[in-house]
N, C-alpha and C. Protein backbone atom coordinates (compact mmCIF):
# COMPACT_ATOMS: atom_id res chain seq x y z
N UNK A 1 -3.86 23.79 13.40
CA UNK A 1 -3.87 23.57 11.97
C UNK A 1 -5.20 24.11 11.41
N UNK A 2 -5.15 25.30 10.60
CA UNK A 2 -6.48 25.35 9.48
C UNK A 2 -6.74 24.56 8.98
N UNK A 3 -8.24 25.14 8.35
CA UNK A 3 -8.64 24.52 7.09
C UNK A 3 -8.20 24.11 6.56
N UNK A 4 -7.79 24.91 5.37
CA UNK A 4 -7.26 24.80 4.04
C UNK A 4 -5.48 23.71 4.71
N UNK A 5 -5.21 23.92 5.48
CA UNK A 5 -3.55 22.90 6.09
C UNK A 5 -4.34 21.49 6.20
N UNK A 6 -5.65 21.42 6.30
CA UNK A 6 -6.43 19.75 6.19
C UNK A 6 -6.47 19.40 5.41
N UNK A 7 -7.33 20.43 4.86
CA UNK A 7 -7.52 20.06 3.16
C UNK A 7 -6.38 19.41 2.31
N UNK A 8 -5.56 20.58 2.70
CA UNK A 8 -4.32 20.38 1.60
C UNK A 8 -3.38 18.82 2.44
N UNK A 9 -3.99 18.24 3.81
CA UNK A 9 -3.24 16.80 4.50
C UNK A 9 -4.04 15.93 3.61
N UNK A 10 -5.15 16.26 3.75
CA UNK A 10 -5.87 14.89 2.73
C UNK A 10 -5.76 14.79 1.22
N UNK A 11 -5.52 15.68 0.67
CA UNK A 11 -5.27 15.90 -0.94
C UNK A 11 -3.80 14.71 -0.73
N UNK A 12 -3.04 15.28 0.19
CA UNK A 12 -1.71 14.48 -0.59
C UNK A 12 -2.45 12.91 0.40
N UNK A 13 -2.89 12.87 1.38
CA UNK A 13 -2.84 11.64 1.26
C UNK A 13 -3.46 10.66 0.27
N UNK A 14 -4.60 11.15 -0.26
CA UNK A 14 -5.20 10.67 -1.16
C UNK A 14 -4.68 10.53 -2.21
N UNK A 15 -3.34 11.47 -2.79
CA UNK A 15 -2.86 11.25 -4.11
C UNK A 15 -1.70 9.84 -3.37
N UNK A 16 -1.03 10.36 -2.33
CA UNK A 16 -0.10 8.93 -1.68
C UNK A 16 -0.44 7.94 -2.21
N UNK A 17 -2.02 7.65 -1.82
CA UNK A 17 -2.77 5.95 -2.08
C UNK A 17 -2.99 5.87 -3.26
N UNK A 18 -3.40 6.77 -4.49
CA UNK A 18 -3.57 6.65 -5.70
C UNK A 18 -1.75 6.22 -6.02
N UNK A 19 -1.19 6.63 -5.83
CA UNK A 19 0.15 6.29 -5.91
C UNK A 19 0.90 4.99 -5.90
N UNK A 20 0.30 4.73 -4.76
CA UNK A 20 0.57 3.30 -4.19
C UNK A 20 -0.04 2.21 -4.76
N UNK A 21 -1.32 2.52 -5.06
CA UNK A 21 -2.10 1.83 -5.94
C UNK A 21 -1.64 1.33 -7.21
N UNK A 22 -1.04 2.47 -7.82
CA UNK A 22 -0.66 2.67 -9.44
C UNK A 22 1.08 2.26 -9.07
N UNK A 23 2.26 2.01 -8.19
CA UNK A 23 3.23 1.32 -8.34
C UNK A 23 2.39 0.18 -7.73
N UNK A 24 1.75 -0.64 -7.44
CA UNK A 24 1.76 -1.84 -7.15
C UNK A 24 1.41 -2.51 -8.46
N UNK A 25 0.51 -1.43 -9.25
CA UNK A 25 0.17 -2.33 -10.62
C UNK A 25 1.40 -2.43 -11.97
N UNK A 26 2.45 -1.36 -11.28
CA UNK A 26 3.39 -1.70 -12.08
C UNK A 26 4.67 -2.34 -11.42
N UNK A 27 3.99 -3.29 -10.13
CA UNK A 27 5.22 -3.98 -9.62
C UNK A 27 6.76 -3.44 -8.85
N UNK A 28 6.12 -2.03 -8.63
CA UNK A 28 7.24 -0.99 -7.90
C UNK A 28 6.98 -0.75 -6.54
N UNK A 29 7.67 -2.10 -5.93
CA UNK A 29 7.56 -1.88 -4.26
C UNK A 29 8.34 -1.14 -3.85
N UNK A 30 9.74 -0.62 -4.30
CA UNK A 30 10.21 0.57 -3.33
C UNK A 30 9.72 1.99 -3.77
N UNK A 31 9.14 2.25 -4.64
CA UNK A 31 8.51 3.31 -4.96
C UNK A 31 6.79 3.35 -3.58
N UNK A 32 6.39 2.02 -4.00
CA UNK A 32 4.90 2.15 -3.08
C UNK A 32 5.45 2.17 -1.24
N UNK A 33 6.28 1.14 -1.15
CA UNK A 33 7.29 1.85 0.12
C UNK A 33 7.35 2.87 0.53
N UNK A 34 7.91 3.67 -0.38
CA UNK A 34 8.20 5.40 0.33
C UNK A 34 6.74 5.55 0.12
N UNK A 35 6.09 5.66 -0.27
CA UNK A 35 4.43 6.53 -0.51
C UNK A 35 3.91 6.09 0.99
N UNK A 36 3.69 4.43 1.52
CA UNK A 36 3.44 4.16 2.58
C UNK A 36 3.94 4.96 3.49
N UNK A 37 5.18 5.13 3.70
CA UNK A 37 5.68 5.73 4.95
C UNK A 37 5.50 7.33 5.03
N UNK A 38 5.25 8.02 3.77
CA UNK A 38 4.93 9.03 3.53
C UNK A 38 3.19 9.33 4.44
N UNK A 39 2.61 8.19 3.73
CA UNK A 39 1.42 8.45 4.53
C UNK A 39 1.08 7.87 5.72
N UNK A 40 1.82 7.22 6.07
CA UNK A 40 1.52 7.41 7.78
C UNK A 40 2.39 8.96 8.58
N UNK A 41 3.23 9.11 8.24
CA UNK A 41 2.67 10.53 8.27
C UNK A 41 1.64 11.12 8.74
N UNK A 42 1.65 11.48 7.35
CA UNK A 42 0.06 12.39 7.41
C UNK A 42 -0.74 11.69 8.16
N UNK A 43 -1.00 10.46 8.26
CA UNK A 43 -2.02 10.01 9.04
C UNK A 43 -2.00 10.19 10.60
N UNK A 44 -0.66 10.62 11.14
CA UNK A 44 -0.14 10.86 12.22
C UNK A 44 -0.89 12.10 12.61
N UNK A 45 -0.42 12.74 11.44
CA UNK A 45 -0.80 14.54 11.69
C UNK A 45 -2.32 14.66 11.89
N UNK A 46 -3.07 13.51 11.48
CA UNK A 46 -4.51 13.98 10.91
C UNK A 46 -4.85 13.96 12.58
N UNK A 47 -4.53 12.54 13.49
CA UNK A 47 -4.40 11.66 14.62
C UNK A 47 -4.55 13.20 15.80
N UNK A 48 -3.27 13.69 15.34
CA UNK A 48 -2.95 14.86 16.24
C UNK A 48 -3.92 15.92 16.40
N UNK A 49 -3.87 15.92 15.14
CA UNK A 49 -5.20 17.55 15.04
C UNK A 49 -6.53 17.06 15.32
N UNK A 50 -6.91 15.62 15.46
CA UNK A 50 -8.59 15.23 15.76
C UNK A 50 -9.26 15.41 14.27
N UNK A 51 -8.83 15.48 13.31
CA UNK A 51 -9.34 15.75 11.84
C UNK A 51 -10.69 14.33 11.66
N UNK A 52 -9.85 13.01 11.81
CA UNK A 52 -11.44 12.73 11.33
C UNK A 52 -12.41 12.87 12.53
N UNK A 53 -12.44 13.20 13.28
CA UNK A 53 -13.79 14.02 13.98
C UNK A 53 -14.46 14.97 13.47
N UNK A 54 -14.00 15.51 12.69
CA UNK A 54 -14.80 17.06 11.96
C UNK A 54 -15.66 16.13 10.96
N UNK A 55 -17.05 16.46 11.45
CA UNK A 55 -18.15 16.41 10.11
C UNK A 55 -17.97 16.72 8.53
N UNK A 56 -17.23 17.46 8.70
CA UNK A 56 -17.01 18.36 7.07
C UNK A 56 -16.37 17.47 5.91
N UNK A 57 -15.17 17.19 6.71
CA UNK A 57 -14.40 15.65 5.47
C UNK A 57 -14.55 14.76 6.16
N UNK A 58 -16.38 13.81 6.46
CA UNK A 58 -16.57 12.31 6.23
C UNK A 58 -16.94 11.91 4.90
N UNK A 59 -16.89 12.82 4.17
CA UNK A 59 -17.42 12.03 2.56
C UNK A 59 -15.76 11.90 2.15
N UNK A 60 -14.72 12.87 2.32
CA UNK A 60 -13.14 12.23 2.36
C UNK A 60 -12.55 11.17 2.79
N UNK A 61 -12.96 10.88 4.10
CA UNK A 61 -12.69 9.89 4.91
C UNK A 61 -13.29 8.83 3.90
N UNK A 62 -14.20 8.64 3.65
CA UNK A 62 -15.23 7.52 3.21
C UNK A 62 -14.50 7.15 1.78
N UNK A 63 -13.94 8.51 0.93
CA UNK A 63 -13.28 8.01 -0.04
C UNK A 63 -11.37 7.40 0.13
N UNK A 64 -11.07 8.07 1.07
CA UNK A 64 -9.86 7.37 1.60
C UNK A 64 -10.13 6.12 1.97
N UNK A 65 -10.95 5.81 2.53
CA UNK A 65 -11.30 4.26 3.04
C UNK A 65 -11.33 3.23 2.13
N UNK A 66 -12.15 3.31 0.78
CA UNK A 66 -12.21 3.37 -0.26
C UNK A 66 -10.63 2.96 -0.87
N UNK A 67 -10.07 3.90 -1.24
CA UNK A 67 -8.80 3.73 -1.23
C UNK A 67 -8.00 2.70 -0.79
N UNK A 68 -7.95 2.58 0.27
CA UNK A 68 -7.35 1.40 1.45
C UNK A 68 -8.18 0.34 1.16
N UNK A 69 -9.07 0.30 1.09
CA UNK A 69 -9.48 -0.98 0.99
C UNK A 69 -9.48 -1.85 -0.34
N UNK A 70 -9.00 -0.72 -1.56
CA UNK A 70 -8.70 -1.12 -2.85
C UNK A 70 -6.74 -1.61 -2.76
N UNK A 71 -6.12 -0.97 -1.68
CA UNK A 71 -4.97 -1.38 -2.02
C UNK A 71 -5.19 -2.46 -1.04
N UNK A 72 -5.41 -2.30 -0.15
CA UNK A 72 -5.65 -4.50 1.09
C UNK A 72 -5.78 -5.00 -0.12
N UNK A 73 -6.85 -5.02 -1.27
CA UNK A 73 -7.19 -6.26 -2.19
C UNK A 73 -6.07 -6.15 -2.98
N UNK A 74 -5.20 -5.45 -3.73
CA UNK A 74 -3.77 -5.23 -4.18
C UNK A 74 -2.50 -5.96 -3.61
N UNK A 75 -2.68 -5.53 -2.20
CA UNK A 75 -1.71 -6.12 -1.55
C UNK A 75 -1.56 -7.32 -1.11
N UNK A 76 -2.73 -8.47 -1.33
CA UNK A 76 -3.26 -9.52 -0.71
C UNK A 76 -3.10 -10.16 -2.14
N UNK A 77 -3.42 -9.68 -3.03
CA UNK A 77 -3.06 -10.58 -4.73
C UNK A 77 -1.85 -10.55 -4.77
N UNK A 78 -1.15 -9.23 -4.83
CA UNK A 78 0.25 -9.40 -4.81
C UNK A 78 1.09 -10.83 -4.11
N UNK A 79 0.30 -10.97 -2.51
CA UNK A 79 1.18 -11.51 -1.82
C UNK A 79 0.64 -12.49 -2.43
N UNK A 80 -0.37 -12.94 -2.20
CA UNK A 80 -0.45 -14.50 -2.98
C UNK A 80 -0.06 -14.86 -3.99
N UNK A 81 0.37 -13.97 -5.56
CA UNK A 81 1.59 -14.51 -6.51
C UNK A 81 2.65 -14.26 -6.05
N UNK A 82 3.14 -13.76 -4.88
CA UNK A 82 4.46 -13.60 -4.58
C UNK A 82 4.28 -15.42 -3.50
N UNK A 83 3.64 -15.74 -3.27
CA UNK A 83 3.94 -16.86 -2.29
C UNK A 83 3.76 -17.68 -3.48
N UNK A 84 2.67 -17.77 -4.71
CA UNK A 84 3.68 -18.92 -5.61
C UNK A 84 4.91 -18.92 -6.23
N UNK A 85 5.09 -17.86 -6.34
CA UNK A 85 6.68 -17.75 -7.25
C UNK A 85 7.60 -18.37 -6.25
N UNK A 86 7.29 -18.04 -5.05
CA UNK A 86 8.66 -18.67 -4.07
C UNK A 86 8.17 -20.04 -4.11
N UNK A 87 6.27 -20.57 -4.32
CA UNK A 87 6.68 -22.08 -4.36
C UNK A 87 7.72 -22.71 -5.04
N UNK A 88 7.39 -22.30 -6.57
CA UNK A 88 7.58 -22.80 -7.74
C UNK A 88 9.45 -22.48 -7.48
N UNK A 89 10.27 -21.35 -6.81
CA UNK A 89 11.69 -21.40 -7.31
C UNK A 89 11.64 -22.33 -6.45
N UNK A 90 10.73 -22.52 -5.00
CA UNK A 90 11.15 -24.00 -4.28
C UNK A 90 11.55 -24.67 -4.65
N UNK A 91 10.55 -25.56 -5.40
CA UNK A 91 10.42 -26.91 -6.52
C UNK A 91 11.56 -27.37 -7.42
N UNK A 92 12.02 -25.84 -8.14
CA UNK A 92 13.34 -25.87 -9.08
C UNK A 92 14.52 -26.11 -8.39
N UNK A 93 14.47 -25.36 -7.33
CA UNK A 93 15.48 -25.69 -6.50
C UNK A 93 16.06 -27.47 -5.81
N UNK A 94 14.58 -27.66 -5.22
CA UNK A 94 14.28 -29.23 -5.08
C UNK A 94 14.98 -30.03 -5.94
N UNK A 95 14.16 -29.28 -7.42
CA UNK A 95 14.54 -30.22 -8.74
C UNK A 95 16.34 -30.54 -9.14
N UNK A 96 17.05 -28.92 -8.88
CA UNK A 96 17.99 -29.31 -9.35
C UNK A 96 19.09 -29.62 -8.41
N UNK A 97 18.99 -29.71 -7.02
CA UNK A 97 19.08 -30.35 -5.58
C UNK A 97 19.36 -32.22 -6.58
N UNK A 98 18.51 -32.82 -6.90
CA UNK A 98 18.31 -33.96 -7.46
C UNK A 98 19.18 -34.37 -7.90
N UNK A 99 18.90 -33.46 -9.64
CA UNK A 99 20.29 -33.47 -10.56
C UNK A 99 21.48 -33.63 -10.52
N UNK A 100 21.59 -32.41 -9.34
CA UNK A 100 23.06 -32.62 -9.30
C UNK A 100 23.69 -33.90 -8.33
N UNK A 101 22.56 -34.11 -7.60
CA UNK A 101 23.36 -35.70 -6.55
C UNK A 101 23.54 -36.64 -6.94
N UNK A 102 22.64 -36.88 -8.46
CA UNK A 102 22.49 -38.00 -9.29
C UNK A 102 23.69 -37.79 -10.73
N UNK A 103 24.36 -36.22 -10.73
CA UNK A 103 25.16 -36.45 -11.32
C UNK A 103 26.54 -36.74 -11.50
């Protein structure tokens, strides 16, 4: 793999995570889905070729990292309003579990 075939692996992965980033803030998990699987991928390819070993893109790396570590904090808020919403239909559920035995 050239240069410019790296270059052009990290461009899309980096737009992937900007991607992923931007459907999580609009609540589009099968859209950020495919982007994920898209970039492992590439991350496969990078794996293969020894890419982050090259000196040249660690200031890339450093901003991909960057990246990832902005969607972990994304994906970790997400899950925690996704684990109250399932409290709360719990509760309703509970609630109208009640109702109806008492009606």
């Amino acid at each position: 793999m050239n240069k410019n075939e790296q270059i052009d692996l990290l461009d899309d992965l980096q737009r992937l995570l900007e991607e992923q980033i931007q459907n999580l803030h609009k609540s589009d998990y099968r859209n950020a889905e495919a982007s994920i699987k898209q970039a492992g991928d590439i991350i496969n390819k990078f794996l293969d070729a020894k890419i982050p070993g090259q000196p040249e893109f660690k200031q890339r790396f450093q901003r991909l990292i960057k990246l990832y570590k902005n969607l972990i904090l994304m994906v970790s808020a997400q899950k925690s309003d996704i684990e109250n919403q399932m409290h709360k239909v719990s509760d309703a559920i509970k609630t109208l579990n009640v109702y109806s035995k008492n009606s």
